[in-house]
Each structure stands twice: as structure tokens, then as C-alpha cells.
PDB file of N, CA and C in Angstrom:
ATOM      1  N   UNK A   1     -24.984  68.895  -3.822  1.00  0.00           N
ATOM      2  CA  UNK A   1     -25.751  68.655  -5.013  1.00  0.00           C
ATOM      3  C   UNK A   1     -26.737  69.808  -5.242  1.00  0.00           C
ATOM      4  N   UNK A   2     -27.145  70.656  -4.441  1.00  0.00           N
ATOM      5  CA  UNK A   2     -27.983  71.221  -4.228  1.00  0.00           C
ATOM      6  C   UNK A   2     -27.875  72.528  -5.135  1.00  0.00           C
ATOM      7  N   UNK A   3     -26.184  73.029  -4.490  1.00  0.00           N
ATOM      8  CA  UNK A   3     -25.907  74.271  -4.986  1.00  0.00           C
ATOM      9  C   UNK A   3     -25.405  73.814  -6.277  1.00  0.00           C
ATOM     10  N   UNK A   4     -24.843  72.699  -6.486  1.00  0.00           N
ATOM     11  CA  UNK A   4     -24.414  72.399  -7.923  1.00  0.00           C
ATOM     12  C   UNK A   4     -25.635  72.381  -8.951  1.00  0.00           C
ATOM     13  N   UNK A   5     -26.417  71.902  -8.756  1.00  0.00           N
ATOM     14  CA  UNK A   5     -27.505  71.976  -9.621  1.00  0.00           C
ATOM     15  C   UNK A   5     -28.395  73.286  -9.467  1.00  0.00           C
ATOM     16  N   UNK A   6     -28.155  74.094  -8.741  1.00  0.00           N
ATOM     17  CA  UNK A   6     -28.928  75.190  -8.410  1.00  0.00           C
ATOM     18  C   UNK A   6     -30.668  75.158  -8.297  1.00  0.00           C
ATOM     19  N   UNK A   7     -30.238  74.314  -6.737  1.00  0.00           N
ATOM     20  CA  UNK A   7     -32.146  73.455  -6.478  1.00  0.00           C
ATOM     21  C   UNK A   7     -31.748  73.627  -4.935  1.00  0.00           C
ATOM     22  N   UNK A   8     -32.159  74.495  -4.692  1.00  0.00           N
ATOM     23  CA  UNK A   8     -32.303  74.874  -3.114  1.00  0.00           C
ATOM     24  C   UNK A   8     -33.412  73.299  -2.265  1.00  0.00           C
ATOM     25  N   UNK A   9     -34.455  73.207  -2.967  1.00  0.00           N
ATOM     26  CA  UNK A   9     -35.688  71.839  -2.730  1.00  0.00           C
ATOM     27  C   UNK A   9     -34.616  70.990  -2.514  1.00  0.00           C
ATOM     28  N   UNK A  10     -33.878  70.685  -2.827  1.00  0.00           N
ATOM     29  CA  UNK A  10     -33.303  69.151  -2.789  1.00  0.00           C
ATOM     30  C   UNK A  10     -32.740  69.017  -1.408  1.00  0.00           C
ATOM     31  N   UNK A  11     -32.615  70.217  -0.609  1.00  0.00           N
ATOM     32  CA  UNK A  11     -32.126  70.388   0.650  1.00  0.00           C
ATOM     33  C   UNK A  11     -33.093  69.790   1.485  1.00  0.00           C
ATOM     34  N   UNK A  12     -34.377  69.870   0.638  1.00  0.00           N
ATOM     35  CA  UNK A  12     -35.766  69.403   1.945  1.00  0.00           C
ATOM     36  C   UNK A  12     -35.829  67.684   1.523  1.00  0.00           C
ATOM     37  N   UNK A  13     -35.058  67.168   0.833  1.00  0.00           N
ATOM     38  CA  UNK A  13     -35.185  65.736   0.580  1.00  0.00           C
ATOM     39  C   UNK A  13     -34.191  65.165   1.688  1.00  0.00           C
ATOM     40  N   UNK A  14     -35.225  64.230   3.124  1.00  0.00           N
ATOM     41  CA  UNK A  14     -34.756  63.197   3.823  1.00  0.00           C
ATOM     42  C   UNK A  14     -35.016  61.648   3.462  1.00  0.00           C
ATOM     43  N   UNK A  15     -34.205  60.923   4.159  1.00  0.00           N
ATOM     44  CA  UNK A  15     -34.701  59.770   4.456  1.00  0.00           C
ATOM     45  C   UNK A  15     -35.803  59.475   4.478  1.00  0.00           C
ATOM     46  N   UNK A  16     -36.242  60.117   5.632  1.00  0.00           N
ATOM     47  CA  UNK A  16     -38.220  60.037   5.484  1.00  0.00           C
ATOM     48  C   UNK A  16     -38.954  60.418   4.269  1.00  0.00           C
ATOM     49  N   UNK A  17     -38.307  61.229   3.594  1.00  0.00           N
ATOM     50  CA  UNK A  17     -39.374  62.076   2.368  1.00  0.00           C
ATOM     51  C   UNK A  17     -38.857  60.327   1.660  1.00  0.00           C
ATOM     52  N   UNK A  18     -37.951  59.656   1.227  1.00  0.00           N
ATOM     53  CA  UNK A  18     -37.789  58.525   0.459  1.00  0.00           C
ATOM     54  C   UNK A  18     -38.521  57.500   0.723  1.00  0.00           C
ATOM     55  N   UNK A  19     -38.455  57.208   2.397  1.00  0.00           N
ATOM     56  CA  UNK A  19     -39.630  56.479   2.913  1.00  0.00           C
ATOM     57  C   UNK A  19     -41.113  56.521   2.495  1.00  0.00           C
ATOM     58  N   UNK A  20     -41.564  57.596   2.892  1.00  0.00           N
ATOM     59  CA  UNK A  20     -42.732  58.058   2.545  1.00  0.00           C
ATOM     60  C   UNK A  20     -43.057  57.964   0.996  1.00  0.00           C
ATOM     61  N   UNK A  21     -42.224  58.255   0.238  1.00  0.00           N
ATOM     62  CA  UNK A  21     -42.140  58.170  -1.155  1.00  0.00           C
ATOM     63  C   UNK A  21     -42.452  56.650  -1.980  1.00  0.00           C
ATOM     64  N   UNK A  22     -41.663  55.811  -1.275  1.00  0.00           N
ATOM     65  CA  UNK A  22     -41.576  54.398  -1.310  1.00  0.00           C
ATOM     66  C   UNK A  22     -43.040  53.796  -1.310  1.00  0.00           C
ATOM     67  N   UNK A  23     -43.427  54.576  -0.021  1.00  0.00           N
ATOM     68  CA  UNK A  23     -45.095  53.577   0.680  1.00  0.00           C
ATOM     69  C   UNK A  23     -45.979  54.299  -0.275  1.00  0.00           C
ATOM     70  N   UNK A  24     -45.959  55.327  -0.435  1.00  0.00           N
ATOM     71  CA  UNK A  24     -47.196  55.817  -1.409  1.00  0.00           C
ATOM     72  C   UNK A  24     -46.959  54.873  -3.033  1.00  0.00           C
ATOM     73  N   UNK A  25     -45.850  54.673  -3.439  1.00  0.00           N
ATOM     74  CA  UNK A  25     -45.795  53.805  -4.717  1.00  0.00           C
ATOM     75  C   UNK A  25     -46.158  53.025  -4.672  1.00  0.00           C
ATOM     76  N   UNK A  26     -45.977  51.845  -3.590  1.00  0.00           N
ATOM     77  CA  UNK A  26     -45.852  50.824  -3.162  1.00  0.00           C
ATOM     78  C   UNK A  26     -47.695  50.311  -2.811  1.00  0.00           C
ATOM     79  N   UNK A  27     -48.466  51.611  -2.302  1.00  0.00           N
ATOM     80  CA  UNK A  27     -49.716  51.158  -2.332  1.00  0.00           C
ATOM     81  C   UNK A  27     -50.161  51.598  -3.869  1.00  0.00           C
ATOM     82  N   UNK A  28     -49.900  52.768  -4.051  1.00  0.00           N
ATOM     83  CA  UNK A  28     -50.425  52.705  -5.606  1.00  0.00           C
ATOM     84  C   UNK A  28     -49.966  51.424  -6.729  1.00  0.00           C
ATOM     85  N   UNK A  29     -49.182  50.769  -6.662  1.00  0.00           N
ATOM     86  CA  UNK A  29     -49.206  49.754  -7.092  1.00  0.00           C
ATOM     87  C   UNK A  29     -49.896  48.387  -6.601  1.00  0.00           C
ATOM     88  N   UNK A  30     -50.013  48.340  -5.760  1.00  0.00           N
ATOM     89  CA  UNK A  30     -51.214  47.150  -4.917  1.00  0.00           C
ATOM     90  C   UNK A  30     -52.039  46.788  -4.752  1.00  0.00           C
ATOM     91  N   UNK A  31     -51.890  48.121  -4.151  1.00  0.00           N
ATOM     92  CA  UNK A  31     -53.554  48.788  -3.219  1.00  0.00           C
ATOM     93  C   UNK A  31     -53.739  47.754  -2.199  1.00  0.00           C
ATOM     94  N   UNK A  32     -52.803  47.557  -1.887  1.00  0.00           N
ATOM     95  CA  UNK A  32     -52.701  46.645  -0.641  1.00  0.00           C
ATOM     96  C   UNK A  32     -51.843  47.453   0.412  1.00  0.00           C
ATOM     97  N   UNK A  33     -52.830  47.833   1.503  1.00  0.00           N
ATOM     98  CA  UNK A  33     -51.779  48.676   2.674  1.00  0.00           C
ATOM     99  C   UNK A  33     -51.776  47.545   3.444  1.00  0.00           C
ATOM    100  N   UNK A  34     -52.332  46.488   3.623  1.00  0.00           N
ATOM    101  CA  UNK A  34     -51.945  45.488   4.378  1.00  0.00           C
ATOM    102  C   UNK A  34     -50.022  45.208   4.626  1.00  0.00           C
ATOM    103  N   UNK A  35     -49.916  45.058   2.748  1.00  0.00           N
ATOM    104  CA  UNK A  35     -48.814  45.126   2.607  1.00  0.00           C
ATOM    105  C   UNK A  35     -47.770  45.953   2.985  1.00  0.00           C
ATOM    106  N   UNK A  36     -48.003  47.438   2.679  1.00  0.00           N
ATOM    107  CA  UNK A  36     -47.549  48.555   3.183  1.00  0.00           C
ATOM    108  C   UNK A  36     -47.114  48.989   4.209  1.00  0.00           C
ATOM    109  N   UNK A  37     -48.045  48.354   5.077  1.00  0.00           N
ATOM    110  CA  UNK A  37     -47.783  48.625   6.705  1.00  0.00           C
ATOM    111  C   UNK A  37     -46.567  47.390   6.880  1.00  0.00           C
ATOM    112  N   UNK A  38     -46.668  46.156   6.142  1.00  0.00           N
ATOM    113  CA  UNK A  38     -45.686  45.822   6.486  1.00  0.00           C
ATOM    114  C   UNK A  38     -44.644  45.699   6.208  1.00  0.00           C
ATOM    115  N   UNK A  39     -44.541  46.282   4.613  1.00  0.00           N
ATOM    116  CA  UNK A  39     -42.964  46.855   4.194  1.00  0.00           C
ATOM    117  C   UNK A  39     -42.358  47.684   5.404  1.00  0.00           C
ATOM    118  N   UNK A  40     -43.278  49.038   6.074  1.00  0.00           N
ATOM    119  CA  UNK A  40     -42.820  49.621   6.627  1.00  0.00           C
ATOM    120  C   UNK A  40     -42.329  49.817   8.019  1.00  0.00           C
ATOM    121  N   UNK A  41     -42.978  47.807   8.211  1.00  0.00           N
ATOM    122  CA  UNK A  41     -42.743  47.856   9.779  1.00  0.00           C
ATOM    123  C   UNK A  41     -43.671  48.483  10.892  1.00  0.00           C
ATOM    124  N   UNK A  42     -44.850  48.794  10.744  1.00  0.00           N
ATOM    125  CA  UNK A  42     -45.294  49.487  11.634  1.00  0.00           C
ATOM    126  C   UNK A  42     -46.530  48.345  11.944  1.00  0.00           C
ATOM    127  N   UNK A  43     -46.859  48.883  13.577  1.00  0.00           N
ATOM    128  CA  UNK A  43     -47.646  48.058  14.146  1.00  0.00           C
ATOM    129  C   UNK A  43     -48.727  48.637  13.702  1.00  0.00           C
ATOM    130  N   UNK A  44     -49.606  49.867  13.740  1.00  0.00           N
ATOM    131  CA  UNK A  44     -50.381  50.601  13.405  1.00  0.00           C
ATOM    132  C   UNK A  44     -51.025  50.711  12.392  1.00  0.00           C
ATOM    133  N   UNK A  45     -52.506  50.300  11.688  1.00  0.00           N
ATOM    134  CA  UNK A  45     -52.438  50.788  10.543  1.00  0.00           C
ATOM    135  C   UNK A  45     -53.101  52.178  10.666  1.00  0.00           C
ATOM    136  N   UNK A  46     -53.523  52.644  11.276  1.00  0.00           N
ATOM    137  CA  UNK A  46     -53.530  53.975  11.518  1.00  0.00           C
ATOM    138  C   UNK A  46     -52.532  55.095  10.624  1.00  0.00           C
ATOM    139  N   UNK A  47     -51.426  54.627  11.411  1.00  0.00           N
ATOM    140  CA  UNK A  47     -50.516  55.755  10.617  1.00  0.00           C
ATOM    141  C   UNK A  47     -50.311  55.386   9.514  1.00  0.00           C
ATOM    142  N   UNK A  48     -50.124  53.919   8.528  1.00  0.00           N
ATOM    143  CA  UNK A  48     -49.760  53.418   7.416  1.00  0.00           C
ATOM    144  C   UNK A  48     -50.616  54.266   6.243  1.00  0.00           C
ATOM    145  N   UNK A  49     -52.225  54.520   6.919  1.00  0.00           N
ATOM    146  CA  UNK A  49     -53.096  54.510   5.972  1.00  0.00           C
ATOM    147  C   UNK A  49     -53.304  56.236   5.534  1.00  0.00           C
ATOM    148  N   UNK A  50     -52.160  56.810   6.067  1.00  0.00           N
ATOM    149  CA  UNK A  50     -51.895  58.406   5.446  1.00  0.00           C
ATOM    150  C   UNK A  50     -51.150  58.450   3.981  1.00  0.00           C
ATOM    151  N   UNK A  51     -50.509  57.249   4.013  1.00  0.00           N
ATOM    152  CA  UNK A  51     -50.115  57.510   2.734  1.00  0.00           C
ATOM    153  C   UNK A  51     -51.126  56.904   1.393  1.00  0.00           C
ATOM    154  N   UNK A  52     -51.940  56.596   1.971  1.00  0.00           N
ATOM    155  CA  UNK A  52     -53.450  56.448   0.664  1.00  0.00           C
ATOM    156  C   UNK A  52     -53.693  57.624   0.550  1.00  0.00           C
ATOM    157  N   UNK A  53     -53.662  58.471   0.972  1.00  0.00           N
ATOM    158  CA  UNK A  53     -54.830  59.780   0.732  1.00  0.00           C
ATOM    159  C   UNK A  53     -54.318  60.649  -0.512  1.00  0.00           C
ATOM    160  N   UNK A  54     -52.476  60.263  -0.794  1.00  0.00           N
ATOM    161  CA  UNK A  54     -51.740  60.763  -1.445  1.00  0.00           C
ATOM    162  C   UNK A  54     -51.633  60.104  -3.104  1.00  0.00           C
ATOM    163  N   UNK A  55     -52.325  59.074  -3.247  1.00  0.00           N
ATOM    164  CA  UNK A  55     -52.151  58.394  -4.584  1.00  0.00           C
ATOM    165  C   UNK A  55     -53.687  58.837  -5.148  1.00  0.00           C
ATOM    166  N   UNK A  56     -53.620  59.394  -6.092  1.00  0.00           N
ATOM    167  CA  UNK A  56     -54.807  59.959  -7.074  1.00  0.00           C
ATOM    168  C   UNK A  56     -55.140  59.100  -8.537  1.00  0.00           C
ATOM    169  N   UNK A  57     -56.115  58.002  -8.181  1.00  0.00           N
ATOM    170  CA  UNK A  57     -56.297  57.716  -9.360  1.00  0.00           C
ATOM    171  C   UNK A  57     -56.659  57.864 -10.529  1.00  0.00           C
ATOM    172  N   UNK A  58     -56.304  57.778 -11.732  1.00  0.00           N
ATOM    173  CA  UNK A  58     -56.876  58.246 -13.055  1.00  0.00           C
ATOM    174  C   UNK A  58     -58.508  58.526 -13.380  1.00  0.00           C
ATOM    175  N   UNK A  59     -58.655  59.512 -13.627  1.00  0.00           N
ATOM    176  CA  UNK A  59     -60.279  59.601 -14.113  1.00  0.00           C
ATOM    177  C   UNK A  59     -60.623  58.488 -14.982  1.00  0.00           C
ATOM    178  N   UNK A  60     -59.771  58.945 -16.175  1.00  0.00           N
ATOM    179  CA  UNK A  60     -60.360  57.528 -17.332  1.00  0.00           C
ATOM    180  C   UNK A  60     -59.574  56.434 -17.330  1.00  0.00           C
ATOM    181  N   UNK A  61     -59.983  55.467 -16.455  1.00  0.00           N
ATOM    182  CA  UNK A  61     -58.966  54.047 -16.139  1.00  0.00           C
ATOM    183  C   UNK A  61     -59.224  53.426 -17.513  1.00  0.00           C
ATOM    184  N   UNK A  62     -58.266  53.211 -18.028  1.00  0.00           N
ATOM    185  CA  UNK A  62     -58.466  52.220 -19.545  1.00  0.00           C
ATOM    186  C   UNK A  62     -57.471  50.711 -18.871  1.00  0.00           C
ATOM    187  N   UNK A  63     -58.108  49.676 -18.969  1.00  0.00           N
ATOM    188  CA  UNK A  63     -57.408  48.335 -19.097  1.00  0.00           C
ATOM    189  C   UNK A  63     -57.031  47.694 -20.378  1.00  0.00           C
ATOM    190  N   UNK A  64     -55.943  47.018 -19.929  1.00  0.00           N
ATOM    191  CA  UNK A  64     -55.499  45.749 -21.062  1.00  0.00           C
ATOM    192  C   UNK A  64     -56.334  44.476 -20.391  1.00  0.00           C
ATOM    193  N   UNK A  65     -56.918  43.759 -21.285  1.00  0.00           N
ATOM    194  CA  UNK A  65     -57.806  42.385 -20.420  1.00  0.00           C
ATOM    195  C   UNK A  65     -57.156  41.599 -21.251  1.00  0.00           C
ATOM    196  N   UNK A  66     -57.216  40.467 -20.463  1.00  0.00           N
ATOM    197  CA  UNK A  66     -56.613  39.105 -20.816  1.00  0.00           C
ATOM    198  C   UNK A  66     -57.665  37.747 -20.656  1.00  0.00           C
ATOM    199  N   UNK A  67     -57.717  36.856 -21.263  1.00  0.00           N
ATOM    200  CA  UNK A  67     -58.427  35.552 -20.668  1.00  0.00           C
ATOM    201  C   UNK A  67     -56.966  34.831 -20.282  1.00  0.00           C
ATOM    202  N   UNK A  68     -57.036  34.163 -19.304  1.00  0.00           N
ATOM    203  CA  UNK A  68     -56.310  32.725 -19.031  1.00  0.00           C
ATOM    204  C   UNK A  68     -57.047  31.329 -18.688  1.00  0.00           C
ATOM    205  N   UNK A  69     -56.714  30.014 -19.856  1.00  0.00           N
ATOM    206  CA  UNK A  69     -57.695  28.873 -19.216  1.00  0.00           C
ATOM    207  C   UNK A  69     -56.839  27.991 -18.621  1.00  0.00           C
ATOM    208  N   UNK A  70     -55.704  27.987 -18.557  1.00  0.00           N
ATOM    209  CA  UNK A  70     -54.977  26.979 -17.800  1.00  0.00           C
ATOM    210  C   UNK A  70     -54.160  27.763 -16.857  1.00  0.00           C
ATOM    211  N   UNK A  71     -53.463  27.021 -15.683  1.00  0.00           N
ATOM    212  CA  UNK A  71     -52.970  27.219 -14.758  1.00  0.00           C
ATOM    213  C   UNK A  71     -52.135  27.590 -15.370  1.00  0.00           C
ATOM    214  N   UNK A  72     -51.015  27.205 -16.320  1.00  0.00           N
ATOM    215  CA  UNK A  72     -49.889  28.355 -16.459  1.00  0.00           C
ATOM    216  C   UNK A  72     -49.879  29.509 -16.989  1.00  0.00           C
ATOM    217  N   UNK A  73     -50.847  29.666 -17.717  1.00  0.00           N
ATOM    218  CA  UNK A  73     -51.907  30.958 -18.260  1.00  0.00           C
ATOM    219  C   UNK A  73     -51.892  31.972 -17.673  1.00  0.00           C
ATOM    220  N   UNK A  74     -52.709  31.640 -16.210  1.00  0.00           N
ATOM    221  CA  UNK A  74     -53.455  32.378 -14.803  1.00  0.00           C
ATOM    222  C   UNK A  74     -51.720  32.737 -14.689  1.00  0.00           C
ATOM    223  N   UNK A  75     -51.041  32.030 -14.140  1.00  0.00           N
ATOM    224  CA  UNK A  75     -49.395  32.142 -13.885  1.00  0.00           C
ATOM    225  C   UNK A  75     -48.684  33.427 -14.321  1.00  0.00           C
ATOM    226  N   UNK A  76     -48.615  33.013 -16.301  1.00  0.00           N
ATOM    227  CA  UNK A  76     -48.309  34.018 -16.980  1.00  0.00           C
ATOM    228  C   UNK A  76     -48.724  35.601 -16.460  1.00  0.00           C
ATOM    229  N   UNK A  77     -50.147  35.480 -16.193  1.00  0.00           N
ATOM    230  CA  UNK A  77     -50.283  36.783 -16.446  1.00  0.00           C
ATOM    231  C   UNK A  77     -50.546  37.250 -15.115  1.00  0.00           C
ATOM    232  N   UNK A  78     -50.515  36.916 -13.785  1.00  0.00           N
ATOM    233  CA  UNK A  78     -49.982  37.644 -12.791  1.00  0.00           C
ATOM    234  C   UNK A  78     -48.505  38.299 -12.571  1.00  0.00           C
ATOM    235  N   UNK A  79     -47.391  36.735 -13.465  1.00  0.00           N
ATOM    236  CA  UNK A  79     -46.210  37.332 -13.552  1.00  0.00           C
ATOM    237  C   UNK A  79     -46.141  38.585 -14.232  1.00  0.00           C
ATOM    238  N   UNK A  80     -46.983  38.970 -15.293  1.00  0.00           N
ATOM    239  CA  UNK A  80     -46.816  40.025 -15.845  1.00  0.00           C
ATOM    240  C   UNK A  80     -47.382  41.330 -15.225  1.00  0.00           C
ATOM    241  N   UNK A  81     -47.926  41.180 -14.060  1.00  0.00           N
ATOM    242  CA  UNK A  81     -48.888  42.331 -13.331  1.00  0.00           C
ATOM    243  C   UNK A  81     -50.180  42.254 -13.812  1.00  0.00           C
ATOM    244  N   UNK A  82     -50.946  41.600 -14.465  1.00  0.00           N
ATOM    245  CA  UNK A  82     -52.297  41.640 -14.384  1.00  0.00           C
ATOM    246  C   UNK A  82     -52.853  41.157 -12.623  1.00  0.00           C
ATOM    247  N   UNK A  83     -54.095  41.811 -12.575  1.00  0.00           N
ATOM    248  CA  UNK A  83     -55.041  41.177 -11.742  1.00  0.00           C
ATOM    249  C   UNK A  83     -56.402  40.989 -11.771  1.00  0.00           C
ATOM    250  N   UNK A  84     -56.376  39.881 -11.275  1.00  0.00           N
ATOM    251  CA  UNK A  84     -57.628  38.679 -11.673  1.00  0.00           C
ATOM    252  C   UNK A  84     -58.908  39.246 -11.141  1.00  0.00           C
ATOM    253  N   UNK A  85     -60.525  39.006 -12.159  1.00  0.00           N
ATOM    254  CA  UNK A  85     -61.109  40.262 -12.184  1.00  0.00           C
ATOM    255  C   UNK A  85     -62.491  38.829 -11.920  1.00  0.00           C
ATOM    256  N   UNK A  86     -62.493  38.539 -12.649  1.00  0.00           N
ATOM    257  CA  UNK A  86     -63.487  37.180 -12.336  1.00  0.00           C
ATOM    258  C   UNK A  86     -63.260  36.038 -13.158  1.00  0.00           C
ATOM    259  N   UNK A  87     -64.643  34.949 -13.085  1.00  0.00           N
ATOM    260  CA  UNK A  87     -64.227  33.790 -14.132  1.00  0.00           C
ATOM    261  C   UNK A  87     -65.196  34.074 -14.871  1.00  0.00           C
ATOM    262  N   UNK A  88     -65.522  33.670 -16.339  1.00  0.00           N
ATOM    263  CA  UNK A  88     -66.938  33.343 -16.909  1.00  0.00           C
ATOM    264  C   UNK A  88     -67.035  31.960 -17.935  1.00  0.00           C
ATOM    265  N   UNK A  89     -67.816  31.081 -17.466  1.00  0.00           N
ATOM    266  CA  UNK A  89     -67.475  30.420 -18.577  1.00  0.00           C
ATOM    267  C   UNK A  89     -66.225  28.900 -18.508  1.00  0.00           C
ATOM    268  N   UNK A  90     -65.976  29.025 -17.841  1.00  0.00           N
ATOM    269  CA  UNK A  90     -64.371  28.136 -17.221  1.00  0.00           C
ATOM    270  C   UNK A  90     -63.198  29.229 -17.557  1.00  0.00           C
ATOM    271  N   UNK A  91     -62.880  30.192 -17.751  1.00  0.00           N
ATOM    272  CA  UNK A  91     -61.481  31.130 -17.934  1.00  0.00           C
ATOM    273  C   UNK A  91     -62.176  32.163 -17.396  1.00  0.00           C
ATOM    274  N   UNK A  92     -60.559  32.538 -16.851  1.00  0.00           N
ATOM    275  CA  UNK A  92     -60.245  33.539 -15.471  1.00  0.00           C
ATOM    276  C   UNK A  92     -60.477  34.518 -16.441  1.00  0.00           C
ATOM    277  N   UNK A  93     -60.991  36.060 -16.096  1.00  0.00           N
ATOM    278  CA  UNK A  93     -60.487  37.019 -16.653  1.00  0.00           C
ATOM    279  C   UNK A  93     -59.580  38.065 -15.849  1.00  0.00           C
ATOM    280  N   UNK A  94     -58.708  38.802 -16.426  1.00  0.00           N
ATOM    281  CA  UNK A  94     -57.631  39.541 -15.495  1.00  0.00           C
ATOM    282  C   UNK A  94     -57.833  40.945 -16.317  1.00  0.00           C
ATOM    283  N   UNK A  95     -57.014  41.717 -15.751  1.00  0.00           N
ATOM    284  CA  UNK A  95     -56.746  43.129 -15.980  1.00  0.00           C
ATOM    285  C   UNK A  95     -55.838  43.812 -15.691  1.00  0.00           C
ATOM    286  N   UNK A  96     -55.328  44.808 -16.588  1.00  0.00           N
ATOM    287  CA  UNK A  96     -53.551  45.767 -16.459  1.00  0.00           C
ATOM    288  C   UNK A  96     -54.150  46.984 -16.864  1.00  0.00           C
ATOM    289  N   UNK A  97     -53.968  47.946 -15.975  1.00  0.00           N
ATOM    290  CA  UNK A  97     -54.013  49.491 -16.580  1.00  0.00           C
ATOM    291  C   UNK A  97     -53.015  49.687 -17.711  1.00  0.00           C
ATOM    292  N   UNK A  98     -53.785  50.184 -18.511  1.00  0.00           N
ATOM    293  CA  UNK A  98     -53.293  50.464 -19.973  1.00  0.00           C
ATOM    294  C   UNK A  98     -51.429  51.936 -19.895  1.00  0.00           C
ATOM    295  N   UNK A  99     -52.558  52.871 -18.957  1.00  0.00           N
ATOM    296  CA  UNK A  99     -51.097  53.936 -18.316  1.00  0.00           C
ATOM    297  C   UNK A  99     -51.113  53.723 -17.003  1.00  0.00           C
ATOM    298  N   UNK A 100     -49.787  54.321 -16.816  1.00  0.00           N
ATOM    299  CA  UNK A 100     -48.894  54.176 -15.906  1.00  0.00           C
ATOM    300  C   UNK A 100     -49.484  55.452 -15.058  1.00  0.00           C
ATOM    301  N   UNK A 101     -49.243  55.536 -13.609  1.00  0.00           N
ATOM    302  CA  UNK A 101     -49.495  56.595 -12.763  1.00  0.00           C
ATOM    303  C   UNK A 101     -48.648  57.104 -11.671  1.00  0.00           C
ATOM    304  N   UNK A 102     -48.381  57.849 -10.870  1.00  0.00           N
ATOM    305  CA  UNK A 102     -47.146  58.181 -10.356  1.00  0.00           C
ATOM    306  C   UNK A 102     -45.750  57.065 -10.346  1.00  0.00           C
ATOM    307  N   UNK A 103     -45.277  56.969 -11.995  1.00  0.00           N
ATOM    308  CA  UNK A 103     -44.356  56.414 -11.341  1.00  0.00           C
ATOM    309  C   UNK A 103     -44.336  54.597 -11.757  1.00  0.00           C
ATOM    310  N   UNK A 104     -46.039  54.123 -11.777  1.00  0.00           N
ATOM    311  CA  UNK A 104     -45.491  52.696 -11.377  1.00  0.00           C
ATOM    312  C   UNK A 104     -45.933  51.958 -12.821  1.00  0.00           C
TER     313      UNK A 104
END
């Protein structure tokens, strides 16, 4: 593929570079290395927590906000990727980054 496409780089793409690739998305979407470490199987979070250093968040974070007052509400909008930010009032409020960032 390499020489066909004339991309010498693609020679340096392993398994591991996909791995590694995976866990850095995988916390930039979370931000849970709890999680991370255990997609990846490792006992350590030591080593898990190298791949934080690699996700760069946006200067100007813009959100989508949502209210939810009922339980299937709250439901809805985790299914959709929001996350829940506080209550005020009796309704939850949540939040979705408006753009997208490496990827997710």
C-alpha cells in the first residue's frame, strides 16, 4: 500500500500506533482513563495516563445545552452524548460540544 500510494509513513503504521490511536480517542471522548485503562487491559494506570498528554483541547469550547425534566428526558440526552452539568430548579442541565475534535 505504501509504494502504491507513494507514502513511505504508512510503513511506520503498527498495531500499536492503532492501539495507541484508539486510547487517545477513546479518552478524548470521555475523559475517563478509568475507562481507558480498561479498554486497554492494563493493570497500571501509570502507563494508561500517557495517552492524556496527547489530546489537546479546544481553546474556545462552545456547547449545545439542553434541559431534561423527566427521566426519559435525562435518558434521551445521554443517549445522544450530552453530559450532565448540574440541576437548577427541579431539571437536570446537560451539555455537547458544539465541534468535534480529533476525530470524535
Amino acid at each position: 500500500m505504501a509504494h502504491k500510494l507513494g507514502n513511505p509513513r504508512i510503513l511506520q503504521i503498527h498495531c500499536h500506533t492503532l492501539r495507541h490511536w484508539k486510547a487517545t480517542i477513546e479518552y478524548a471522548r470521555t475523559k475517563d482513563i478509568l475507562y481507558v485503562q480498561k479498554l486497554l487491559g492494563r493493570k497500571s494506570l501509570k502507563n494508561t495516563l500517557r495517552y492524556t498528554q496527547l489530546v489537546a483541547l479546544p481553546q474556545n469550547e462552545e456547547y449545545i445545552c439542553k434541559v431534561a425534566e423527566t427521566v426519559e428526558g435525562t435518558k434521551d440526552l445521554v443517549e445522544a452524548g450530552f453530559e450532565y452539568v448540574t440541576e437548577v430548579n427541579g431539571v437536570k442541565l446537560f451539555r455537547k460540544m458544539k465541534t468535534s475534535y480529533l476525530g470524535t
